[in-house]
Protein backbone atom coordinates (compact mmCIF):
# COMPACT_ATOMS: atom_id res chain seq x y z
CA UNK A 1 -9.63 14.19 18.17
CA UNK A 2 -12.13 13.52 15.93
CA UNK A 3 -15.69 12.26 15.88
CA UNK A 4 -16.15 12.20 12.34
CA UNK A 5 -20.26 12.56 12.39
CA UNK A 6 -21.49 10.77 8.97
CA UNK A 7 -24.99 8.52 8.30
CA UNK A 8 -23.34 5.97 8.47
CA UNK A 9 -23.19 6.81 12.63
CA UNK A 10 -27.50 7.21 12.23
CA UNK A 11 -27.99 3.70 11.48
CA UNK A 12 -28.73 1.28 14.65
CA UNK A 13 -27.27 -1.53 12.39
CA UNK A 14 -26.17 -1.90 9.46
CA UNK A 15 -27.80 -2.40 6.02
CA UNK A 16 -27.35 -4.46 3.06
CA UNK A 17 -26.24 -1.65 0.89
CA UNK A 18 -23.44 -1.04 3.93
CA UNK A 19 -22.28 -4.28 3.77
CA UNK A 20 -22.30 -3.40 -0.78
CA UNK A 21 -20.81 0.02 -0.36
CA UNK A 22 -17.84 -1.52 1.92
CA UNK A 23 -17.11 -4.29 -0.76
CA UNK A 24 -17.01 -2.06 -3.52
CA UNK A 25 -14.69 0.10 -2.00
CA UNK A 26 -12.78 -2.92 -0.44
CA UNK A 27 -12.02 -4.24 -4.08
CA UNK A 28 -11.09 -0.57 -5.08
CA UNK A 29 -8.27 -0.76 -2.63
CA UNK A 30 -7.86 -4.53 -3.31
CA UNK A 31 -7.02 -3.62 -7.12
CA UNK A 32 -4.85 -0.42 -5.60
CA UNK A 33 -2.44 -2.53 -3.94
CA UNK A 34 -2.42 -5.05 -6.65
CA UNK A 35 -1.65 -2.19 -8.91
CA UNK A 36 1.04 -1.27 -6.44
CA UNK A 37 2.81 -4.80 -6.93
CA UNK A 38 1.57 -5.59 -10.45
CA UNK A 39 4.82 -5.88 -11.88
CA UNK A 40 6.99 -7.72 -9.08
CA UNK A 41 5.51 -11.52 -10.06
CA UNK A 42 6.77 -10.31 -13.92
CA UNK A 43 9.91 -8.46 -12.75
CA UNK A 44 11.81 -11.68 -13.69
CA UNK A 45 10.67 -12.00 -17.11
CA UNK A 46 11.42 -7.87 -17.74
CA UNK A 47 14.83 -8.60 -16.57
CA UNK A 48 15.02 -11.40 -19.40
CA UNK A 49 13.20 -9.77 -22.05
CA UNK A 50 15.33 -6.16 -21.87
CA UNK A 51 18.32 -7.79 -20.52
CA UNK A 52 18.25 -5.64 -17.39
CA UNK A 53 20.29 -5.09 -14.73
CA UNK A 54 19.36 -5.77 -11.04
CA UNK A 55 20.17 -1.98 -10.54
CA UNK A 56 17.58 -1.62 -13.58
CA UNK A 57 15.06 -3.74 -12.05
CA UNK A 58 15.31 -1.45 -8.79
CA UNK A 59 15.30 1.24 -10.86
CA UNK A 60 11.72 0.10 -12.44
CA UNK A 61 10.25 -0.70 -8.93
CA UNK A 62 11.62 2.53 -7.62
CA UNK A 63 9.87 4.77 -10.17
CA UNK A 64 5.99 3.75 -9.02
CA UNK A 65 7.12 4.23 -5.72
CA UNK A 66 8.80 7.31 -6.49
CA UNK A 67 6.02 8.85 -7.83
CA UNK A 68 3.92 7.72 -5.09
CA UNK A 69 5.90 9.65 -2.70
CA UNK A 70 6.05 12.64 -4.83
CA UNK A 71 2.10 13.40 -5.53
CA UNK A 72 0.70 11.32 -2.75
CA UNK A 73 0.47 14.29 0.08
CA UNK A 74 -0.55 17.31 -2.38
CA UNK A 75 -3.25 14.83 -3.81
CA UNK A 76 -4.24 14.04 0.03
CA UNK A 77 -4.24 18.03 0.44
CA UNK A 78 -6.32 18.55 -2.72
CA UNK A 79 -8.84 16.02 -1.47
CA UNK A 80 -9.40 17.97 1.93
CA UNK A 81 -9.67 21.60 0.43
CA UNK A 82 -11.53 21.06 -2.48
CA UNK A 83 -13.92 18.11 -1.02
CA UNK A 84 -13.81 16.04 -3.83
CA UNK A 85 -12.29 12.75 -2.92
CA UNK A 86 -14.41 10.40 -4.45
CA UNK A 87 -13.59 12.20 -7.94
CA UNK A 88 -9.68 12.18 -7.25
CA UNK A 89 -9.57 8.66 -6.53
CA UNK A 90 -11.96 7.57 -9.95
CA UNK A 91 -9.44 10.52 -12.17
CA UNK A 92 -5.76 9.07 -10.46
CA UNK A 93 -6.84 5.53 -10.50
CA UNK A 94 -7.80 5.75 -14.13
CA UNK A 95 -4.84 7.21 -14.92
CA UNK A 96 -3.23 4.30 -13.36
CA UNK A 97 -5.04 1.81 -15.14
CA UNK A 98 -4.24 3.86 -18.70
CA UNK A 99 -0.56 3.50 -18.08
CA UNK A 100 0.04 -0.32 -17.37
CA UNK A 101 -2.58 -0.56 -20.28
CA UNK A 102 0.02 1.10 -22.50
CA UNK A 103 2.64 -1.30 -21.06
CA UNK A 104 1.35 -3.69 -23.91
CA UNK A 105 2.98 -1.93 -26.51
CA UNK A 106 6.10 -0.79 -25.21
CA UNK A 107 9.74 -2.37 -26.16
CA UNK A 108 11.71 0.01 -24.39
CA UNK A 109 12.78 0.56 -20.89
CA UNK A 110 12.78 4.22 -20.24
CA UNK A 111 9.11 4.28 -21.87
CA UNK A 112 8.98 1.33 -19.17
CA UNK A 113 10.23 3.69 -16.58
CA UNK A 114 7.99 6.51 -17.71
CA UNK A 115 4.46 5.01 -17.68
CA UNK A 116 5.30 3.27 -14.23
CA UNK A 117 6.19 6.44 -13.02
CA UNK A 118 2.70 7.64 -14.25
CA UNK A 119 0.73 4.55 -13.12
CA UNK A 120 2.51 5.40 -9.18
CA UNK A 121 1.19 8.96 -9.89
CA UNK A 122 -2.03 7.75 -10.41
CA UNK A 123 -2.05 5.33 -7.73
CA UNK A 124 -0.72 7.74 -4.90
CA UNK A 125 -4.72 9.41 -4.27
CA UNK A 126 -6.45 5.93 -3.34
CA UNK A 127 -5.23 5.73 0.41
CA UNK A 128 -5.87 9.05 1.44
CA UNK A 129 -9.10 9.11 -0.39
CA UNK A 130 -10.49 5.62 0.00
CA UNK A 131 -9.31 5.70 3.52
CA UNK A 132 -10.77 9.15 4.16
CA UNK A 133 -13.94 7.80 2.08
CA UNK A 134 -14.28 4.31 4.32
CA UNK A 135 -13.80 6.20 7.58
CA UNK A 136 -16.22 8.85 6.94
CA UNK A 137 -18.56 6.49 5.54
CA UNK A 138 -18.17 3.70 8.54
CA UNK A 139 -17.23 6.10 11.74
CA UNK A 140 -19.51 3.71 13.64
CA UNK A 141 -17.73 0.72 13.12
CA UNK A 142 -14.21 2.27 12.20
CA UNK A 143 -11.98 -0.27 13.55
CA UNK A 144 -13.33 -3.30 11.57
CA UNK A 145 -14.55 -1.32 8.53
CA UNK A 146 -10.68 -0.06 7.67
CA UNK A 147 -9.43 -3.65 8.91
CA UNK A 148 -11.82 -5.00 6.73
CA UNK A 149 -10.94 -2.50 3.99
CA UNK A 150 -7.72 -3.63 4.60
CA UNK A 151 -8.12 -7.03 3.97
CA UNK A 152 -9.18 -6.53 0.41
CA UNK A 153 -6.26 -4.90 -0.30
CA UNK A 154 -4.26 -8.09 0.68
CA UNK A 155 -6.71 -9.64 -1.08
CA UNK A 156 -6.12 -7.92 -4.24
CA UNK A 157 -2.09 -8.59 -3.71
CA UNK A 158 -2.73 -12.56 -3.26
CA UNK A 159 -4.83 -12.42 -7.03
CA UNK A 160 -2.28 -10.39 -9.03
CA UNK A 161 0.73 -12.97 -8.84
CA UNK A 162 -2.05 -16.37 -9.26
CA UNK A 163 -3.57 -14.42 -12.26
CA UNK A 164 -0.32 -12.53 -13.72
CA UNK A 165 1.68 -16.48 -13.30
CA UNK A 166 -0.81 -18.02 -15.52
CA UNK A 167 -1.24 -15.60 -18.05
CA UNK A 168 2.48 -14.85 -18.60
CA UNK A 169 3.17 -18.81 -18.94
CA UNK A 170 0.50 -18.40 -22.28
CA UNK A 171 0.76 -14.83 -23.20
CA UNK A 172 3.99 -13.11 -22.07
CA UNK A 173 4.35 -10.65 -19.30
CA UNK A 174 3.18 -7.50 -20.87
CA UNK A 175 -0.51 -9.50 -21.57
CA UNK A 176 -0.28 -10.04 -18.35
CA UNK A 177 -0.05 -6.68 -16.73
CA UNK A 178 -2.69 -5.54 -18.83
CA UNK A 179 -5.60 -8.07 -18.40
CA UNK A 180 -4.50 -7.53 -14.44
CA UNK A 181 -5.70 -3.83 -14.90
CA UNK A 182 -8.51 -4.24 -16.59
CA UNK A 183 -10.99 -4.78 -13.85
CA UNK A 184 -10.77 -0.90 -13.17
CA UNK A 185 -12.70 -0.42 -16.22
CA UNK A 186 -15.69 -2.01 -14.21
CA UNK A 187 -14.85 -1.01 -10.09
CA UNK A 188 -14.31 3.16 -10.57
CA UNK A 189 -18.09 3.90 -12.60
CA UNK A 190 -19.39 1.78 -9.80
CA UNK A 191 -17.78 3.91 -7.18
CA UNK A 192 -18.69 7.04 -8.91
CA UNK A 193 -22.31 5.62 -8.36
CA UNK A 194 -22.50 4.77 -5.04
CA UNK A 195 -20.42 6.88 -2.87
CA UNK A 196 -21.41 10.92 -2.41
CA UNK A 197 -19.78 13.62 -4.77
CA UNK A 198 -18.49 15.51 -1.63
CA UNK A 199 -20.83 18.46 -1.20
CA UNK A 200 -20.78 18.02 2.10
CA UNK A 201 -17.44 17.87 2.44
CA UNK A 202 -16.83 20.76 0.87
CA UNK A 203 -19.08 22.62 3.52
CA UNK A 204 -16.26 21.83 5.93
CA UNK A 205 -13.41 22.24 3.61
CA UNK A 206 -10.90 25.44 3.91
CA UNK A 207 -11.91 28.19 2.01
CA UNK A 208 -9.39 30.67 0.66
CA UNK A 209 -6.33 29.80 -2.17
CA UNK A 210 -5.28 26.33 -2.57
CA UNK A 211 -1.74 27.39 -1.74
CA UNK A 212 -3.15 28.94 1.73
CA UNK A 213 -5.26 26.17 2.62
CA UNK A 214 -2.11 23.81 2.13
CA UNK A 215 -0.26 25.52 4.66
CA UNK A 216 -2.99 25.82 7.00
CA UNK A 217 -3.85 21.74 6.19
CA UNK A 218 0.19 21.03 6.78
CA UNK A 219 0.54 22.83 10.05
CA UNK A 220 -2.38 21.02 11.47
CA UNK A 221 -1.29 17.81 10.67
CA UNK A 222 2.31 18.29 11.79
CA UNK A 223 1.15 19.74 15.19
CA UNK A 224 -0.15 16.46 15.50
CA UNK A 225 2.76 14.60 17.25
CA UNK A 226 0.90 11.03 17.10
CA UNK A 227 0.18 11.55 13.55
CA UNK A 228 3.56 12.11 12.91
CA UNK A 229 5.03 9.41 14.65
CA UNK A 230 2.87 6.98 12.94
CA UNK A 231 3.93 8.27 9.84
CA UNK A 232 7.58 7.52 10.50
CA UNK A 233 7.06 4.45 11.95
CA UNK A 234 5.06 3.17 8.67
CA UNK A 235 7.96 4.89 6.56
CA UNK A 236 10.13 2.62 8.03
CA UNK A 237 7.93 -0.22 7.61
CA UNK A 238 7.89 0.38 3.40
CA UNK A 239 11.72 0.80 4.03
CA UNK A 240 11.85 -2.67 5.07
CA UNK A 241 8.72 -4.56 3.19
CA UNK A 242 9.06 -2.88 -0.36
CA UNK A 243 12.36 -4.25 -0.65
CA UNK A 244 11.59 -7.22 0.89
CA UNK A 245 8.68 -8.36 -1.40
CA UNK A 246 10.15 -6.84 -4.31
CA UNK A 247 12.91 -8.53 -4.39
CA UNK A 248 11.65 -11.88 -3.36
CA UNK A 249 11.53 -13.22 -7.35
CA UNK A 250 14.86 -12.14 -7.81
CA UNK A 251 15.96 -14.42 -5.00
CA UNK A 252 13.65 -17.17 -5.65
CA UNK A 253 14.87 -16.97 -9.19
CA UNK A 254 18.59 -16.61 -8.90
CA UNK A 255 19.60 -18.39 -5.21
CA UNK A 256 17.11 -21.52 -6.22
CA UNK A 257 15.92 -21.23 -10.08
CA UNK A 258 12.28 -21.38 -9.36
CA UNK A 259 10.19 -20.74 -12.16
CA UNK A 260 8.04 -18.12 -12.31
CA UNK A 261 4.57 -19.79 -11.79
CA UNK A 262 6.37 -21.18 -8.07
CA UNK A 263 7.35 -17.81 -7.71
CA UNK A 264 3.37 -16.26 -8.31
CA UNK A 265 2.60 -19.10 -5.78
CA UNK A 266 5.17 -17.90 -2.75
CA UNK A 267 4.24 -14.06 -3.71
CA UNK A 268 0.27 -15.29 -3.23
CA UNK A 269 0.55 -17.02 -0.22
CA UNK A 270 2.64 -14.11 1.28
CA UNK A 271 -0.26 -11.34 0.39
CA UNK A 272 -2.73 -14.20 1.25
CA UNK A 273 -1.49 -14.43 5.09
CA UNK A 274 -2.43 -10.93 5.11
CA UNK A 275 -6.19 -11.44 4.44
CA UNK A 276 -6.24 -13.46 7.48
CA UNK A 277 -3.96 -11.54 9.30
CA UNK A 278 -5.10 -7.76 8.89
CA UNK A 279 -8.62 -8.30 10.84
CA UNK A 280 -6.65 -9.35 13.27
CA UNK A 281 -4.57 -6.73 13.40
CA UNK A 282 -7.60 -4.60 13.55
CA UNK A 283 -8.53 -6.62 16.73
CA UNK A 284 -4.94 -5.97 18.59
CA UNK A 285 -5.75 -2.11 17.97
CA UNK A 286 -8.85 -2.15 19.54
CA UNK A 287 -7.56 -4.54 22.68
CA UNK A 288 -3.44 -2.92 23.09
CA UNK A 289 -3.48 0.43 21.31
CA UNK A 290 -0.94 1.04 18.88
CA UNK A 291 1.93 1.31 20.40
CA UNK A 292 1.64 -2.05 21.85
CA UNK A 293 -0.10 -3.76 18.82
CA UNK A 294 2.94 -2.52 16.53
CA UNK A 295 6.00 -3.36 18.34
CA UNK A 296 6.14 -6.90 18.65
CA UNK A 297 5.13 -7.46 14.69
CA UNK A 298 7.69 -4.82 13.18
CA UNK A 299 10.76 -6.58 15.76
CA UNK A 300 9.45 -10.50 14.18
CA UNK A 301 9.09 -8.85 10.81
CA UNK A 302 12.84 -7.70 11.09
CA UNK A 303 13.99 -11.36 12.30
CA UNK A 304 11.67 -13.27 9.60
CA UNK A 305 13.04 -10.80 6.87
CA UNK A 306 16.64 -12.17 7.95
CA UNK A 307 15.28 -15.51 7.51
CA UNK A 308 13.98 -15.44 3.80
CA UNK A 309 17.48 -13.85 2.70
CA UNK A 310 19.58 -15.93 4.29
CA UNK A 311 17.77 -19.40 4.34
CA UNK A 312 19.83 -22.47 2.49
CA UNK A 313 17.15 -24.25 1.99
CA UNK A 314 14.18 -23.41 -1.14
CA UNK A 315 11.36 -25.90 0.68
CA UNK A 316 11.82 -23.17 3.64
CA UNK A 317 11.29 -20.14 1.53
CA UNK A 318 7.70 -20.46 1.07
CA UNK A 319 6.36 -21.34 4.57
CA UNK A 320 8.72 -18.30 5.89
CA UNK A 321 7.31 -16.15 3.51
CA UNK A 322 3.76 -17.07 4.87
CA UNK A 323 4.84 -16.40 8.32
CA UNK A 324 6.22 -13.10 7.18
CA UNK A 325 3.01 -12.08 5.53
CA UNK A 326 1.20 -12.92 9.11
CA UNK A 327 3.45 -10.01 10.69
CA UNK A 328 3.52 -7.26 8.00
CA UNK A 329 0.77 -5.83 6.80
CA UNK A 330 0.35 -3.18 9.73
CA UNK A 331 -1.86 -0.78 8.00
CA UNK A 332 -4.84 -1.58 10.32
CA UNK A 333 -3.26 -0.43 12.87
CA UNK A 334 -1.38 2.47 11.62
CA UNK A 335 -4.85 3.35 9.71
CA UNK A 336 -7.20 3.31 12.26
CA UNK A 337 -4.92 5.14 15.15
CA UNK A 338 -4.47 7.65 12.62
CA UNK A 339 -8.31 8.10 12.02
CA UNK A 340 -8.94 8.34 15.72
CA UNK A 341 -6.23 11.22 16.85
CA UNK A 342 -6.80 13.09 13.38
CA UNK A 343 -9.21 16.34 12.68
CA UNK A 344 -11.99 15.29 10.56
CA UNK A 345 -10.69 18.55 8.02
CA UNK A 346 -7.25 17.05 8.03
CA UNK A 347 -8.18 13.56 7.86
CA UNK A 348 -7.15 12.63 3.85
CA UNK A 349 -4.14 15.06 4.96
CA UNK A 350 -3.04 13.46 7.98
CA UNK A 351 -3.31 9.86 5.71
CA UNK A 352 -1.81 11.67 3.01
CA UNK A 353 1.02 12.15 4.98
CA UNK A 354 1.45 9.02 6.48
CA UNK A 355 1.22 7.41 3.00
CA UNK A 356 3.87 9.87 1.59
CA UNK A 357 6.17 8.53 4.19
CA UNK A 358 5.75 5.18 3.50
CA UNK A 359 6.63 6.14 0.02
CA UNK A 360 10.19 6.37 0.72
CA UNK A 361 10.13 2.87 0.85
CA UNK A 362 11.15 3.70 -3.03
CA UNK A 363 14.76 4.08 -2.15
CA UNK A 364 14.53 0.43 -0.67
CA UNK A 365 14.39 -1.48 -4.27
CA UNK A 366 17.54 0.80 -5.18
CA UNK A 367 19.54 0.97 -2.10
CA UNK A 368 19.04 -3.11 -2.05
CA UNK A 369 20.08 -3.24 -5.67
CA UNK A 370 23.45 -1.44 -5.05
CA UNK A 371 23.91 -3.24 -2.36
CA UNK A 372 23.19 -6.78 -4.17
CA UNK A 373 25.27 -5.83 -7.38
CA UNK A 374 28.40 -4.75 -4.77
CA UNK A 375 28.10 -7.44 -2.33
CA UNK A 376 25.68 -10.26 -2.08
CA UNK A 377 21.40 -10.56 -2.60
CA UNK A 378 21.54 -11.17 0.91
CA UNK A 379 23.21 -8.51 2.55
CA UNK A 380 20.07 -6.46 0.60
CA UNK A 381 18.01 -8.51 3.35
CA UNK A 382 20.26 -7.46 6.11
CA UNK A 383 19.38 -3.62 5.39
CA UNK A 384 15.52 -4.50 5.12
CA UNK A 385 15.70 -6.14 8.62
CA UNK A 386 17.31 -3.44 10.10
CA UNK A 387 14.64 -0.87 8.74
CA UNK A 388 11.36 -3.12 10.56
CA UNK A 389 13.76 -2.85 14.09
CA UNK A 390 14.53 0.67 14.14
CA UNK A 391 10.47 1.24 13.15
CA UNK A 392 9.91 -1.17 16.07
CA UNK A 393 11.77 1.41 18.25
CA UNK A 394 9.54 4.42 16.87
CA UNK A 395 6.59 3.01 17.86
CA UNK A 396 7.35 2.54 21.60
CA UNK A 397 7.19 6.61 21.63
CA UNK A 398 3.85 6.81 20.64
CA UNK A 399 1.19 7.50 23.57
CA UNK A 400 -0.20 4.56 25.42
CA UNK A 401 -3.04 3.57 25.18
CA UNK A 402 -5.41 5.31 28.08
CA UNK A 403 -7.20 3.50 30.54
């Protein structure tokens, strides 16, 4: 286990400039996962505009999470060998930014495809880094500084639909994505100021080829059996939440023909449960341990999921998707456990590969799609439930906590 020795553990109490330093890097991750969703509250209006299919629409999700899960853990290894994770994150995230940019301009849905796939690509080094970064940076308050971290990011989610809603209703959705990625331009010179360049880090990292250090980096994390099960228990999580939220517009749209301002609003209030709810979570970590603080919100998360798919009634859909929003967002938990059983030398690694894992939840946009174009919307929901019960089961095998 790790100790993770950094100034911020010097201080007796806290500064001003730590209280700075953890909002800057709070809205970095609050503009990450608001990258992440940026085109679900618009999905609707792609559909329209290229005459899409809902396998299409899947299709366009899937490819950002795709790439997520396909550069997110050699990123993560990157960071730990060569030390440099503050410069990763600034280089992937404005890659990121460049690519929904670029959305303006394009007519065609395989460009579509391709620059979402490149925006994902950028977008898979902030959690391992900006984790890595905020847990280094705060070891003396880890619990709330990654809870709080957290919240931004659910912060960030909650903005994107409000803003994206009103600026689609004047400008269209590809205006939209665009002024939605714009306040990059602003957040990643700032970070590039503030936090360290990594030269210490790279005093600890492994020396040798990059191909060696990998395999020395992988083995360490995978010996870690707590690690591991945390990483399949959030992959299962994405399973059932990616879907879930992803296709939430679709079903707003086509089971009740909400517009898509209503639908911003549902999609807001969702993320926006999750500002309140992720310092809590943060709280049941430090009070149950994991194990205990994530069974009981993956098994409601399965029966609320069931609930939005299924419900008759469109007044119910937005006060069960803020009850669902309460429940999800896990990452607190899953974040901070991690941090505590990892190596500080495998610690973007080990969150590397719990992030990877959580990328499958890629396939959960397309295995709902086939299953909504074969059978019903619905029985999509049935599959997502089924995914937050069987990651329910996972986490009763991780260790309790000790006494």
């Amino acid at each position: 286990m790790s100790t993770l020795p950094t100034e911020g553990t010097a201080r007796p109490r806290w500064q001003l400039q730590d209280y700075l330093d953890l909002n800057l890097i709070g809205a970095a991750h609050g503009l990450s996962d608001g990258f992440a969703k940026l085109l679900v509250p618009v999905l609707a209006l792609i559909v329209a505009d290229l005459q899409l299919s809902v396998f299409e629409a899947g299709l366009l999700l899937s490819s950002f999470t795709a790439a997520e899960f396909l550069f997110l853990y050699p990123l993560s290894t990157l960071a730990d060998h060569s030390g440099h994770k503050k410069w990763i994150l600034i280089g992937g995230l404005g890659l990121a930014t460049g690519a929904f940019l670029a959305m303006y301009w394009t007519t065609s849905f395989w460009l579509l495809v391709a620059l979402a796939f490149l925006a994902g690509a950028g977008n898979a080094v902030y959690h391992p880094c900006g984790t890595a970064l905020t847990a280094l940076r705060f070891a003396g308050r880890r619990a709330f500084a990654i809870s709080y971290h957290g919240m931004w990011g659910n912060i960030g989610v909650s903005v994107v639909p409000v803003v994206q809603a009103a600026v689609a209703a004047m400008a269209g959705w590809r205006t939209a994505v665009a002024v939605c990625a714009l306040p990059a331009l602003l957040l990643l010179p700032l970070i590039g100021i503030r936090f360290p360049s990594g030269k210490r880090d790279q005093e600890s990292a492994p020396t040798g080829s990059l191909q060696n250090s990998v395999k020395a980096l992988t083995g360490q994390v995978l010996r870690n059996r707590s690690v591991v099960l945390l990483a399949f228990t959030y992959a299962l999580n994405g399973l059932s939440t990616k879907g879930m939220t992803g296709f939430l517009p679709l079903l707003a749209v086509t089971k009740f023909g909400m517009e898509t301002a209503t639908v911003g609003v549902i999609l807001a209030c969702y993320f926006g449960a999750g500002v309140v709810a992720k310092p809590l979570m943060g709280l049941l970590y430090d009070r149950w341990g994991a194990r205990s603080a994530l069974f009981t919100p993956l098994v409601l998360t399965g029966f609320l999921t069931l609930a939005l798919g299924f419900t008759p009634w469109s007044a119910t859909l937005l006060v069960l998707a803020i009850i669902t929003g309460i429940f999800t967002p896990i990452s607190p938990i899953i974040l901070t456990a991690a941090a505590d059983v990892a190596d500080e030398e495998v610690l973007a690694s080990s969150i590397g590969l719990i992030y990877t894992c959580y990328g499958l939840g890629f396939l959960s946009p397309l295995i709902g799609g086939w299953l909504a174009d074969h059978f019903q919307l619905e029985s999509s929901y049935l599959f997502f439930a089924l995914m937050a019960w069987i990651g329910a089961t996972v986490s009763t095998m991780l260790p309790p906590r000790p006494e």
